[in-house]
PDB file of N, CA and C in Angstrom:
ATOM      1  N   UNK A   1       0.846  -1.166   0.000  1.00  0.00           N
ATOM      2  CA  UNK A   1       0.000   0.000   0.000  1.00  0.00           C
ATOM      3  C   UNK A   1       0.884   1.218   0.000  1.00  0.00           C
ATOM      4  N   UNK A   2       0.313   2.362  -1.143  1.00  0.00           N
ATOM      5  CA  UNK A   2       1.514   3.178  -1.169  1.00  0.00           C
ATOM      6  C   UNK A   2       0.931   4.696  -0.904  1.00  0.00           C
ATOM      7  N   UNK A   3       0.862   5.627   0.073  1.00  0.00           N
ATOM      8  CA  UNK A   3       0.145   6.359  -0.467  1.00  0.00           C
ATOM      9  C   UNK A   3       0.589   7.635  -1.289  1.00  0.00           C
ATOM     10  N   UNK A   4      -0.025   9.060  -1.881  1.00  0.00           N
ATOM     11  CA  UNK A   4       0.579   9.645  -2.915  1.00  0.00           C
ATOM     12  C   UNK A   4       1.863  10.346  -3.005  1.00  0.00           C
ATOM     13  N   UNK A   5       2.442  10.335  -1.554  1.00  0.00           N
ATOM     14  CA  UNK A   5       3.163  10.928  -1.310  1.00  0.00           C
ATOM     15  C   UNK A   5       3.883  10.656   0.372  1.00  0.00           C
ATOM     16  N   UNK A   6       5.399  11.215   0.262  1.00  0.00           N
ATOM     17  CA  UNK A   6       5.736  10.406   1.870  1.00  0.00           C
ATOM     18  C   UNK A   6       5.648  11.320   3.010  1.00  0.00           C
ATOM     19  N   UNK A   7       5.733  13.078   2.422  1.00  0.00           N
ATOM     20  CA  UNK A   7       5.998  13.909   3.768  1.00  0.00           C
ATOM     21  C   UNK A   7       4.360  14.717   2.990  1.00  0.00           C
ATOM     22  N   UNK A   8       4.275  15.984   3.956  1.00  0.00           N
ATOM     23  CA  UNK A   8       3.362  16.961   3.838  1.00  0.00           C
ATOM     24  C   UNK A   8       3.638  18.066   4.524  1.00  0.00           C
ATOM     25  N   UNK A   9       3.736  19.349   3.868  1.00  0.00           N
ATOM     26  CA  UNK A   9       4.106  20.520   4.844  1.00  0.00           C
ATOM     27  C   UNK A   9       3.173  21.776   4.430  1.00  0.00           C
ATOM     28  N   UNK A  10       2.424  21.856   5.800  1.00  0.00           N
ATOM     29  CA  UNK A  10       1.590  22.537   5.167  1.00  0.00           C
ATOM     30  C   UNK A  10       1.143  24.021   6.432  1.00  0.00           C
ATOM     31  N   UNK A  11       0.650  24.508   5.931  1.00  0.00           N
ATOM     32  CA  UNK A  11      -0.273  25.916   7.200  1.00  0.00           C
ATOM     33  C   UNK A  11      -1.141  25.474   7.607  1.00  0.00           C
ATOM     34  N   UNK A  12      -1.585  25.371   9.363  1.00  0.00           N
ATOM     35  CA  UNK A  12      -2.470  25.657   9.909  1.00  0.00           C
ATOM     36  C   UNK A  12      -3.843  25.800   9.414  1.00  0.00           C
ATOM     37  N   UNK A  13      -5.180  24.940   9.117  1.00  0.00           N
ATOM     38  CA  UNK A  13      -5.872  24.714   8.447  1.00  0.00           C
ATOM     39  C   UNK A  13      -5.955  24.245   6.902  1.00  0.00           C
ATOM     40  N   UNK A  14      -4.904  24.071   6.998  1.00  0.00           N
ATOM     41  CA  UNK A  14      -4.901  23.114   5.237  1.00  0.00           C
ATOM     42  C   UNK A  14      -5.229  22.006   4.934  1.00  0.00           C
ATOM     43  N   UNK A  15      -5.821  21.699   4.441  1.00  0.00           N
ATOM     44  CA  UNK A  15      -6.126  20.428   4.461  1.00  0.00           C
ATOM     45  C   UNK A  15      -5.708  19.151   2.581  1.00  0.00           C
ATOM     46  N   UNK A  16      -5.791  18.091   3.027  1.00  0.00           N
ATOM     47  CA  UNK A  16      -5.287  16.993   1.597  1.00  0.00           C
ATOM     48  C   UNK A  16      -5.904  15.771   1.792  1.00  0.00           C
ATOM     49  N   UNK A  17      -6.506  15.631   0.759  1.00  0.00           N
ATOM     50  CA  UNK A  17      -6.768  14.312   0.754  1.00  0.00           C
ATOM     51  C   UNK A  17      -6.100  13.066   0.327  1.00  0.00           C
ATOM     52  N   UNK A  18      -5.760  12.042   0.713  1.00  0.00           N
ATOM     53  CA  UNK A  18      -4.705  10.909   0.280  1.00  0.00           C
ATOM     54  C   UNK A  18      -5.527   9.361  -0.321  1.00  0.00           C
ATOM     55  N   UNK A  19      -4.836   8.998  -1.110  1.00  0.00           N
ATOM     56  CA  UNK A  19      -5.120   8.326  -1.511  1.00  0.00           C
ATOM     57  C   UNK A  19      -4.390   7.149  -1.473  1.00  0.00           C
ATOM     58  N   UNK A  20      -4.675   5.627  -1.312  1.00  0.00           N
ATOM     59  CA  UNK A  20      -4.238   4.865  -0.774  1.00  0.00           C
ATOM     60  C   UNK A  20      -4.106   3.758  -2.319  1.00  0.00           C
ATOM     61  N   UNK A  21      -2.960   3.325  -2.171  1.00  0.00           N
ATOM     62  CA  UNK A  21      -3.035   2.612  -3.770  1.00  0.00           C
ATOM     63  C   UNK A  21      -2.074   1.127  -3.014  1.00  0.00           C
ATOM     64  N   UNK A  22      -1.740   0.380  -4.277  1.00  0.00           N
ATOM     65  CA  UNK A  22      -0.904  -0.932  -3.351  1.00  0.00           C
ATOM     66  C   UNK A  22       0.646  -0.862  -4.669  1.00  0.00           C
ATOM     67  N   UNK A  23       0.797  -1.726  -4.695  1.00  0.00           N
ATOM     68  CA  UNK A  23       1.903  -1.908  -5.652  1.00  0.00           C
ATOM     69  C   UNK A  23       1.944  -3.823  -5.415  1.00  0.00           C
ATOM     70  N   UNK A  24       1.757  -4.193  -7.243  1.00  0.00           N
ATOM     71  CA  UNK A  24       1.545  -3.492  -8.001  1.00  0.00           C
ATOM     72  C   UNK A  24       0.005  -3.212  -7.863  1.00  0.00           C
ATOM     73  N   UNK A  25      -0.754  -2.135  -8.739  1.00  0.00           N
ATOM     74  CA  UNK A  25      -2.155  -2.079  -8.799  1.00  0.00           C
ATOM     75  C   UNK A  25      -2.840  -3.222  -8.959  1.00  0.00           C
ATOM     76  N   UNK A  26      -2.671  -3.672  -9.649  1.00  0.00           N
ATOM     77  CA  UNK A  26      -3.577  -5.231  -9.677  1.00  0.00           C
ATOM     78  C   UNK A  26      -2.891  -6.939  -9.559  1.00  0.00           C
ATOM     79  N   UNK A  27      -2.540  -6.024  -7.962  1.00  0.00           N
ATOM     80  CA  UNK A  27      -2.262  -7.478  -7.138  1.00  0.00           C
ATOM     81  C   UNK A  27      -3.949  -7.899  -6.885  1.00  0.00           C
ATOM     82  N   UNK A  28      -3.713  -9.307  -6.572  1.00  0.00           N
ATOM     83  CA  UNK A  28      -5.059  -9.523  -6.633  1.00  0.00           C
ATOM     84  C   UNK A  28      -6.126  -9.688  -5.353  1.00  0.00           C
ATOM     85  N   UNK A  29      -5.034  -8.760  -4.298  1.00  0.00           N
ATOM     86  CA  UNK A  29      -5.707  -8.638  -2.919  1.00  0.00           C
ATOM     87  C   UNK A  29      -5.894  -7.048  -2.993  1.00  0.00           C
ATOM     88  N   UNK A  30      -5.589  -6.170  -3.997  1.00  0.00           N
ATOM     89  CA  UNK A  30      -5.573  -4.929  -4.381  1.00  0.00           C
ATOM     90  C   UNK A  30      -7.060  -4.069  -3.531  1.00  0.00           C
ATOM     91  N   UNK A  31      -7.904  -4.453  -4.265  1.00  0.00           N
ATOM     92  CA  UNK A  31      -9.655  -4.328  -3.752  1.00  0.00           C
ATOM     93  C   UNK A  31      -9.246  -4.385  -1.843  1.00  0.00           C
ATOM     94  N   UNK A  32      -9.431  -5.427  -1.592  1.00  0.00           N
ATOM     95  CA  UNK A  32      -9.227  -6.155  -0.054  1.00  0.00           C
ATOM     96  C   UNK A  32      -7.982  -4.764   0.865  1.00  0.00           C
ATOM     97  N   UNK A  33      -7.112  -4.909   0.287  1.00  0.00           N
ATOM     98  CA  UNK A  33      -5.763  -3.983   1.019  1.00  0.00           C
ATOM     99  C   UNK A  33      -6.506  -2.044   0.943  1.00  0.00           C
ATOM    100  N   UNK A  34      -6.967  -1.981   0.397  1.00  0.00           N
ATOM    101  CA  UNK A  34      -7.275  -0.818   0.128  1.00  0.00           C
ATOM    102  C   UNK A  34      -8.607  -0.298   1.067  1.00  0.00           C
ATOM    103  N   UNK A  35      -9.404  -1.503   0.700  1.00  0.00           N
ATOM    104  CA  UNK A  35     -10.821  -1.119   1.577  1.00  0.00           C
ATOM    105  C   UNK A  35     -10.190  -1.385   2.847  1.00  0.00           C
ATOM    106  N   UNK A  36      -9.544  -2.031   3.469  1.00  0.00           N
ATOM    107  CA  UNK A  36      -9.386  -2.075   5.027  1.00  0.00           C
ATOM    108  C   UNK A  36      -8.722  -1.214   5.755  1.00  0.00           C
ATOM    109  N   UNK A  37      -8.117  -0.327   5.115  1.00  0.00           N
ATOM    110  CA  UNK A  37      -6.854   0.248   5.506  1.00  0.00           C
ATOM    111  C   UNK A  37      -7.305   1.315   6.500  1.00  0.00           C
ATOM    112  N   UNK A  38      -7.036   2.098   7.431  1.00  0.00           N
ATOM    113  CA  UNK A  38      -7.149   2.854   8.301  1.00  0.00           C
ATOM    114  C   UNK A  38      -5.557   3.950   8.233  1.00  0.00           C
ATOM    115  N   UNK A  39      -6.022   4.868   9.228  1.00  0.00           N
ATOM    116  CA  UNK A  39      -5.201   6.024   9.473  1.00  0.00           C
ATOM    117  C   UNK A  39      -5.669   6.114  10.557  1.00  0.00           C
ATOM    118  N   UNK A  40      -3.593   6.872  11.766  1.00  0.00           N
ATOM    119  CA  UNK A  40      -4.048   7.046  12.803  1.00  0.00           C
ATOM    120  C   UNK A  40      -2.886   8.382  12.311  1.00  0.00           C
ATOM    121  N   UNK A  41      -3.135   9.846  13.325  1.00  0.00           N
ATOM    122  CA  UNK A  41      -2.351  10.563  13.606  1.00  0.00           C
ATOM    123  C   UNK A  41      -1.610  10.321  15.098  1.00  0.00           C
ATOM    124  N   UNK A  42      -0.303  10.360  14.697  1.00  0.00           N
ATOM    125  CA  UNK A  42       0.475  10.899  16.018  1.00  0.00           C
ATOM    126  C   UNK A  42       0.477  11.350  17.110  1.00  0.00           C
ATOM    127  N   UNK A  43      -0.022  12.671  16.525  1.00  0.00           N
ATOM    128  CA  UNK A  43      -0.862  14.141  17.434  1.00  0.00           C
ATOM    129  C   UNK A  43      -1.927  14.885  16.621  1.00  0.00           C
ATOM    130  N   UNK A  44      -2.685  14.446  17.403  1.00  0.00           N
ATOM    131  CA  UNK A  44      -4.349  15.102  16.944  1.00  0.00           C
ATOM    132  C   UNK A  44      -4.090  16.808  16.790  1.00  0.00           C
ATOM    133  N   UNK A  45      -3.114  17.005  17.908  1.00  0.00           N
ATOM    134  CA  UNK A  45      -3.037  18.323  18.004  1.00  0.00           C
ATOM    135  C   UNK A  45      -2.263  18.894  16.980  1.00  0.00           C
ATOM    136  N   UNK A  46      -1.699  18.549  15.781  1.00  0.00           N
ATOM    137  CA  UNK A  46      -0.982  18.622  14.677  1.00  0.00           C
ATOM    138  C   UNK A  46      -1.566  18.300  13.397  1.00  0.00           C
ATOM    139  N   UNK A  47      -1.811  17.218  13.836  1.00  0.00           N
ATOM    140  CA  UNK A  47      -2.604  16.970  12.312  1.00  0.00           C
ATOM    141  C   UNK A  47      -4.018  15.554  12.255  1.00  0.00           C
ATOM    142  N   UNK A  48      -4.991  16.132  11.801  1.00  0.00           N
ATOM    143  CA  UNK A  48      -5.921  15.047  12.168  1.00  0.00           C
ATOM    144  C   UNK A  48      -6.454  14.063  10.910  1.00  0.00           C
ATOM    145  N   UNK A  49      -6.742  13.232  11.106  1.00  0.00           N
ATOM    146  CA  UNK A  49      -7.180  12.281   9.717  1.00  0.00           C
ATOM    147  C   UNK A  49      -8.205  11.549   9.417  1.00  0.00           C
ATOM    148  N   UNK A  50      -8.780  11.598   8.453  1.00  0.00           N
ATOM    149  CA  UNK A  50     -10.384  10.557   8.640  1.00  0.00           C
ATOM    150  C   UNK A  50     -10.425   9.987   7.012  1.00  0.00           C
ATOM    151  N   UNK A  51     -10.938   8.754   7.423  1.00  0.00           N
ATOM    152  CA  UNK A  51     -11.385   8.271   6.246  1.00  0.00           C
ATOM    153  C   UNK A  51     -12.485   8.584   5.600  1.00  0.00           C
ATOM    154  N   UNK A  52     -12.686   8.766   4.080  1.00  0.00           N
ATOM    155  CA  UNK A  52     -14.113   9.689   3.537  1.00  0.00           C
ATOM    156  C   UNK A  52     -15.129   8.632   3.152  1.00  0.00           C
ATOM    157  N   UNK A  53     -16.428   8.639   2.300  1.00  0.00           N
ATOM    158  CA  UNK A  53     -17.141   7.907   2.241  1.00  0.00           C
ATOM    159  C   UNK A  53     -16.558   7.239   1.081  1.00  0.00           C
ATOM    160  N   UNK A  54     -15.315   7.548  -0.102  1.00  0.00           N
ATOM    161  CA  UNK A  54     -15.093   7.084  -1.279  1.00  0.00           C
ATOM    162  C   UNK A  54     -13.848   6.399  -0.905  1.00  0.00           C
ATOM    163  N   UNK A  55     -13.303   6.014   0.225  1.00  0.00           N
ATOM    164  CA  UNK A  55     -12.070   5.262   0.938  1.00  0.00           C
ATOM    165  C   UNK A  55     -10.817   6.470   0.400  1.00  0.00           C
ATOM    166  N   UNK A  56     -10.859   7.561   0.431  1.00  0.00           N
ATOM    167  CA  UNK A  56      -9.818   8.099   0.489  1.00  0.00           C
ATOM    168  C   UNK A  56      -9.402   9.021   1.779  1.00  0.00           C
ATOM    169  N   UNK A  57      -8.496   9.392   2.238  1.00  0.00           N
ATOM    170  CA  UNK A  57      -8.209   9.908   3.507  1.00  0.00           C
ATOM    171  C   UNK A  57      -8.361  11.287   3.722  1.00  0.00           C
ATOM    172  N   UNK A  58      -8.614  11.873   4.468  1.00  0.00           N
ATOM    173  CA  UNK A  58      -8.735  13.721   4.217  1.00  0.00           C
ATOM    174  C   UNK A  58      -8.279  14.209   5.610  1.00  0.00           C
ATOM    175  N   UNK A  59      -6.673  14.392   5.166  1.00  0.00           N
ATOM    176  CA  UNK A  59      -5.909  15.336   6.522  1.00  0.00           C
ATOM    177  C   UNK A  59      -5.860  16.480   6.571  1.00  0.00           C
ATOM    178  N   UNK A  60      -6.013  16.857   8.192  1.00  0.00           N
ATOM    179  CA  UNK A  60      -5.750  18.418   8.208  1.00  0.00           C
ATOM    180  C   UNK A  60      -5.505  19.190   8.962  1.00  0.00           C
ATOM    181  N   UNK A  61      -4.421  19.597   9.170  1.00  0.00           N
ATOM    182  CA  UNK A  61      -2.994  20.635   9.321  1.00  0.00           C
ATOM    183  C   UNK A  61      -4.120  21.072  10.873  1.00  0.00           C
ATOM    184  N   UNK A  62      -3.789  20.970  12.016  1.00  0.00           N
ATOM    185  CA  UNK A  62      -4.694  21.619  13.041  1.00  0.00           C
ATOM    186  C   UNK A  62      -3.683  22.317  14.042  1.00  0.00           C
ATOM    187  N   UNK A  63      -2.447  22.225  13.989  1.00  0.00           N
ATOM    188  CA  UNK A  63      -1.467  23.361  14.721  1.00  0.00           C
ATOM    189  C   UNK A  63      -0.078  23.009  14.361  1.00  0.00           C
ATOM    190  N   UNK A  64       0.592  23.799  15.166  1.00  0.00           N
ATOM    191  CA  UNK A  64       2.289  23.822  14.303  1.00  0.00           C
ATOM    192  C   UNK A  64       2.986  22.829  14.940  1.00  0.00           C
ATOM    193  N   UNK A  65       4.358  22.574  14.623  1.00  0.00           N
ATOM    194  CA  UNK A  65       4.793  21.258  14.952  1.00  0.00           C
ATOM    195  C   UNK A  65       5.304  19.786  14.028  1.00  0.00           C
ATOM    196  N   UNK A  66       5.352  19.206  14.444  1.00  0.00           N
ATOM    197  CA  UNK A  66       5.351  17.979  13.738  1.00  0.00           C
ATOM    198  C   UNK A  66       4.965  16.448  13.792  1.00  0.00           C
ATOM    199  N   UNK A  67       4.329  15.748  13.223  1.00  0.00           N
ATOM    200  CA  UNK A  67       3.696  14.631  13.461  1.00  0.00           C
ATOM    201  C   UNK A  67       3.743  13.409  12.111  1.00  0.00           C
ATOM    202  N   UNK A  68       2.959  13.240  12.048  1.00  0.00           N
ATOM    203  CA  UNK A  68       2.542  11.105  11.442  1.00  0.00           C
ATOM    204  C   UNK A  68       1.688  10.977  11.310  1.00  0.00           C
ATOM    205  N   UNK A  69       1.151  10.521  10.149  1.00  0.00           N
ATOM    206  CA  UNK A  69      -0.064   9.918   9.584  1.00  0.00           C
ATOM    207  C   UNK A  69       0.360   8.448   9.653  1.00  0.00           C
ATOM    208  N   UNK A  70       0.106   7.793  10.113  1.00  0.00           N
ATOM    209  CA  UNK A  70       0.252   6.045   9.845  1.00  0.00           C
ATOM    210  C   UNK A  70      -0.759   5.347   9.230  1.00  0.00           C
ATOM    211  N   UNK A  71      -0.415   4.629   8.260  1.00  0.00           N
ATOM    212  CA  UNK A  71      -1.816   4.042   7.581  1.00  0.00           C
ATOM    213  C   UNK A  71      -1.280   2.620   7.716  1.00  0.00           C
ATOM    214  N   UNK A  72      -2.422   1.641   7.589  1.00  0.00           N
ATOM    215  CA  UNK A  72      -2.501   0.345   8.301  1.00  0.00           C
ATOM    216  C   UNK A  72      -3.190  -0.172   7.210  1.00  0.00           C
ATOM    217  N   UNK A  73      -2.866  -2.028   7.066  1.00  0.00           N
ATOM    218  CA  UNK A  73      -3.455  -2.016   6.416  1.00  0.00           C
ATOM    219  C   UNK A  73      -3.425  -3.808   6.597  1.00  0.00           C
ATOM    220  N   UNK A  74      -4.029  -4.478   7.813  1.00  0.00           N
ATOM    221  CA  UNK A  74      -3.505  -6.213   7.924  1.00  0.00           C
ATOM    222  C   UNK A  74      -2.008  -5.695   8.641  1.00  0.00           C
ATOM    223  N   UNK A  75      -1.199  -6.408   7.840  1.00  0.00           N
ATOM    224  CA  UNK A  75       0.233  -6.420   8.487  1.00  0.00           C
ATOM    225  C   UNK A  75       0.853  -5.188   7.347  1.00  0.00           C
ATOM    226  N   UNK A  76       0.386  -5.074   6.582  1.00  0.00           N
ATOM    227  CA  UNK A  76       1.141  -3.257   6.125  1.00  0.00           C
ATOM    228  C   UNK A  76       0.707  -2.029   6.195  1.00  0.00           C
ATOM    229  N   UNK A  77       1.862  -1.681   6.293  1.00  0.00           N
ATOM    230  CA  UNK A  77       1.900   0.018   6.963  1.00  0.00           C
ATOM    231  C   UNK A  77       2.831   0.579   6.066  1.00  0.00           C
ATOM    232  N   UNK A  78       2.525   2.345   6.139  1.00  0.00           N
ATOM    233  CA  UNK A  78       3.126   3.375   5.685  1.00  0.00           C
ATOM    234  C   UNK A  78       2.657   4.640   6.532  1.00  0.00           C
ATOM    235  N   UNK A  79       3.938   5.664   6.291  1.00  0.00           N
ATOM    236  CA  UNK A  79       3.323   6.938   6.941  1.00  0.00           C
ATOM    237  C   UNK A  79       3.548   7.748   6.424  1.00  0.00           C
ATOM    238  N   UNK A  80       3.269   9.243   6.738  1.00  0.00           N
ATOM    239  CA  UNK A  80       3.544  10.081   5.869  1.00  0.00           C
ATOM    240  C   UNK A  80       4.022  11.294   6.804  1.00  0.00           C
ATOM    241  N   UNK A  81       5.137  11.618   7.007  1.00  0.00           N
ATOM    242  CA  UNK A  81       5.480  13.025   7.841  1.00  0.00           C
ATOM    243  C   UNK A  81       4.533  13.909   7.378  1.00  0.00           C
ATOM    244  N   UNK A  82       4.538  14.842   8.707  1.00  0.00           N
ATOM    245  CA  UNK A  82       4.024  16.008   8.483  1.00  0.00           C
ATOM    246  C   UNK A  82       3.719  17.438   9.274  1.00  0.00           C
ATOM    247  N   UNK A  83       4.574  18.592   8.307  1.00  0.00           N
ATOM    248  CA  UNK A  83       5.165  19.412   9.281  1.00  0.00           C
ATOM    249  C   UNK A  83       4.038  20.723   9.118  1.00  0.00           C
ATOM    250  N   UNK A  84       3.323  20.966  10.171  1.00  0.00           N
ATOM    251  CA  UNK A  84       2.442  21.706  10.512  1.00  0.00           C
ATOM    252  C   UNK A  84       3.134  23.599  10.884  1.00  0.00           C
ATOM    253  N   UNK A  85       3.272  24.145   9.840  1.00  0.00           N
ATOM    254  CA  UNK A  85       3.664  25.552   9.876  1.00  0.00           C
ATOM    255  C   UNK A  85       2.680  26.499  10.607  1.00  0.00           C
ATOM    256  N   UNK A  86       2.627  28.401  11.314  1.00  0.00           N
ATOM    257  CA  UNK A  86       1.667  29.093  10.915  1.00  0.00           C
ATOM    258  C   UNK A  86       0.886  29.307  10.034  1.00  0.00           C
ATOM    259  N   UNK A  87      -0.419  29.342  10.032  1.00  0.00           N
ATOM    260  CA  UNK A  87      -1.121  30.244   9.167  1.00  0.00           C
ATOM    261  C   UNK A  87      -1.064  31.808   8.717  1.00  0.00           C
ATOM    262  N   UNK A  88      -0.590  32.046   7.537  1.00  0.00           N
ATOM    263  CA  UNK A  88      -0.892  33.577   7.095  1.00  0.00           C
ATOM    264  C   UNK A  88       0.662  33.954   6.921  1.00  0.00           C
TER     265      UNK A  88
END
């Protein structure tokens, strides 16, 4: 499971949505790895994460600092840094 990108640096209310893919695309647990997968943040107080109704992820930047998106998925994982700047 790969998702679109490894870090994120962003301002104070920004928000991204991620998308969760596998390698290769049509392994044939592809479907299965994708729908199960979850996200946890680090620090809520940095950056928060939720899964949407179309299985893609939608993070967002909630104070300065630095933190982790971890995505799960069975026994695989990935994360994605992420450095929470001021706004403005």
């Amino acid at each position: 499971m790969v998702p679109s990108q490894k870090t994120w640096t962003g301002k104070v209310g920004d928000n991204k949505t991620f998308t969760i893919t596998t390698t290769p695309a049509d392994a044939s647990d592809s479907v299965a790895v994708v729908t199960a997968s979850t996200a946890t943040s680090s620090d809520e107080l940095i950056v928060t994460v939720a899964k949407t109704g179309d299985g893609t992820f939608e993070g967002t930047i909630a104070g300065e600092g630095s933190a982790t998106i971890n995505f799960t998925s069975g026994s695989l994982t990935t994360s994605i840094a992420v450095t929470g700047q001021a706004a403005g």
